[in-house]
C-alpha atoms as a PDB file:
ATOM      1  CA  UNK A   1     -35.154 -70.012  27.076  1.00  0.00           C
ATOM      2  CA  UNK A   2     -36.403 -73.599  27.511  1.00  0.00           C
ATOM      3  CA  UNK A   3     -36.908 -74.893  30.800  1.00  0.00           C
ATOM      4  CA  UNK A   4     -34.844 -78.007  30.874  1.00  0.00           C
ATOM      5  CA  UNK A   5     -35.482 -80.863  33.532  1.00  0.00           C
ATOM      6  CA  UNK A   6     -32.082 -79.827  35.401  1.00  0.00           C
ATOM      7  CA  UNK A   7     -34.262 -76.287  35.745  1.00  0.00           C
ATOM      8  CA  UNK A   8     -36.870 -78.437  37.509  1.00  0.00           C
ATOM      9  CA  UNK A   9     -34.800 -80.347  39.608  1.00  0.00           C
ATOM     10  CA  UNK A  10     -32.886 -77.117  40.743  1.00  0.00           C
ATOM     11  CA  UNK A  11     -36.273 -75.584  41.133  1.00  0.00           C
ATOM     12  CA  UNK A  12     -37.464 -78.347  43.695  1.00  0.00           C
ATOM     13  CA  UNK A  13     -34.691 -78.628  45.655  1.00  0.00           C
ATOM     14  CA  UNK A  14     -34.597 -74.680  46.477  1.00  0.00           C
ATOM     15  CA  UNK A  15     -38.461 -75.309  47.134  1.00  0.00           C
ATOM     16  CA  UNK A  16     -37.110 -78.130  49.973  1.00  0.00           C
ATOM     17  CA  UNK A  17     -35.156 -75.192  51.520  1.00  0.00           C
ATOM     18  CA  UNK A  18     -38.150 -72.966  51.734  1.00  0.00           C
ATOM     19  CA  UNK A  19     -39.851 -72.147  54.886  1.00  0.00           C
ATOM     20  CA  UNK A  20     -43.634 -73.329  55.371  1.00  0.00           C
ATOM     21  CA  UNK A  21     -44.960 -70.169  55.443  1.00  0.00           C
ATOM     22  CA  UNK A  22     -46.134 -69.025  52.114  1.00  0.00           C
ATOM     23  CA  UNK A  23     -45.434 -65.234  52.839  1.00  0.00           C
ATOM     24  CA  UNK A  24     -42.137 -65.870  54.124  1.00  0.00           C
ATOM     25  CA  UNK A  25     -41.183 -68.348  51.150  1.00  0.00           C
ATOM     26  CA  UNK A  26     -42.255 -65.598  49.128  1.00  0.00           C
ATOM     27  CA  UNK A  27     -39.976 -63.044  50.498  1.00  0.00           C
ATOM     28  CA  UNK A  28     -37.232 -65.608  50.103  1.00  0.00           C
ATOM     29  CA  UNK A  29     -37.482 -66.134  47.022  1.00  0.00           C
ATOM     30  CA  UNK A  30     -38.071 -62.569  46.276  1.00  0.00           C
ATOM     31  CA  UNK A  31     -35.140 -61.856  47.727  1.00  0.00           C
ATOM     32  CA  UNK A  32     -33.203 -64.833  45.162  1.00  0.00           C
ATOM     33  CA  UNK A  33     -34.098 -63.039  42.306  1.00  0.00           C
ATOM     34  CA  UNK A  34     -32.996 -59.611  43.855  1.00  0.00           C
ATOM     35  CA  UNK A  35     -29.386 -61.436  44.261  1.00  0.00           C
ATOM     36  CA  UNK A  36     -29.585 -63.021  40.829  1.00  0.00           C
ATOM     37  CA  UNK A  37     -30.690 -60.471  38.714  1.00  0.00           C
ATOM     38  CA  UNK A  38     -28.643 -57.557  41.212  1.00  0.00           C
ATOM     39  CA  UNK A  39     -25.162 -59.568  41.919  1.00  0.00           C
ATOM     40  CA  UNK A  40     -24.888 -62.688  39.674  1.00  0.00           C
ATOM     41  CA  UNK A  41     -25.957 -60.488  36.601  1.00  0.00           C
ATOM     42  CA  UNK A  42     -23.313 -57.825  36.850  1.00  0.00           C
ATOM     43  CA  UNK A  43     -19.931 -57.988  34.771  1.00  0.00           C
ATOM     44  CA  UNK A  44     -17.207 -59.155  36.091  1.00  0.00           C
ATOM     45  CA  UNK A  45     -14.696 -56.568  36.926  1.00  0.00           C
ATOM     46  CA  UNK A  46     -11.298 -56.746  35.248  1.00  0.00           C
ATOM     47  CA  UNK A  47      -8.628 -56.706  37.536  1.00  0.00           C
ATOM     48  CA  UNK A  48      -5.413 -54.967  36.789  1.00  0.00           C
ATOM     49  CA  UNK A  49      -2.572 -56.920  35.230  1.00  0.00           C
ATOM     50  CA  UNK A  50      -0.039 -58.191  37.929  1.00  0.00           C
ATOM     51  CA  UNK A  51       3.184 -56.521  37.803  1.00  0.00           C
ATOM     52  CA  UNK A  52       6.022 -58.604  36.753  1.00  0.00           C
ATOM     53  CA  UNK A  53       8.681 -59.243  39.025  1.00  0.00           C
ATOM     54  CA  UNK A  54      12.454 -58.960  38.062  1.00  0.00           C
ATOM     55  CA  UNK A  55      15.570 -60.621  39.814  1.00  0.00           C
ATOM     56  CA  UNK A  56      18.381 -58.702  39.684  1.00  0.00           C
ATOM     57  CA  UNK A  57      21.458 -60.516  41.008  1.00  0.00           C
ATOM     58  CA  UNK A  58      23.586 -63.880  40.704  1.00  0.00           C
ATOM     59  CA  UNK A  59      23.354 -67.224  42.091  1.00  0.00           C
ATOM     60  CA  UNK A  60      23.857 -66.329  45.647  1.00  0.00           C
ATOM     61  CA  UNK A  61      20.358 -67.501  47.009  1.00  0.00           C
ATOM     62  CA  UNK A  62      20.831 -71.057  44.698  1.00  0.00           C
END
């Protein structure tokens, strides 16, 4: 993939929201990747068609 200049613009303002410790931006953005790669990279999961819904009866709610 090619990094694109959105990628770097993305890139520095997640840097902004960093904290000034080095360790603990680390773990931060350790724990980004965890959530990207664990939960953003997962299928979505197909939901059951809705049932359809049937009116039985005349005008008598119109």
């Amino acid at each position: 993939m090619k990094v694109e200049n959105w990628h770097r613009r993305q890139a520095i303002v997640l840097a902004s929201q960093l904290p000034e410790n080095t360790e603990d931006a680390l773990a931060v953005l350790r724990l980004a990747s965890q959530l990207v790669t664990d939960f953003l990279a997962e299928d979505e999961p197909t939901h059951k068609p809705a049932s359809v819904v049937v009116l039985i009866g005349g005008n008598e709610c119109a």
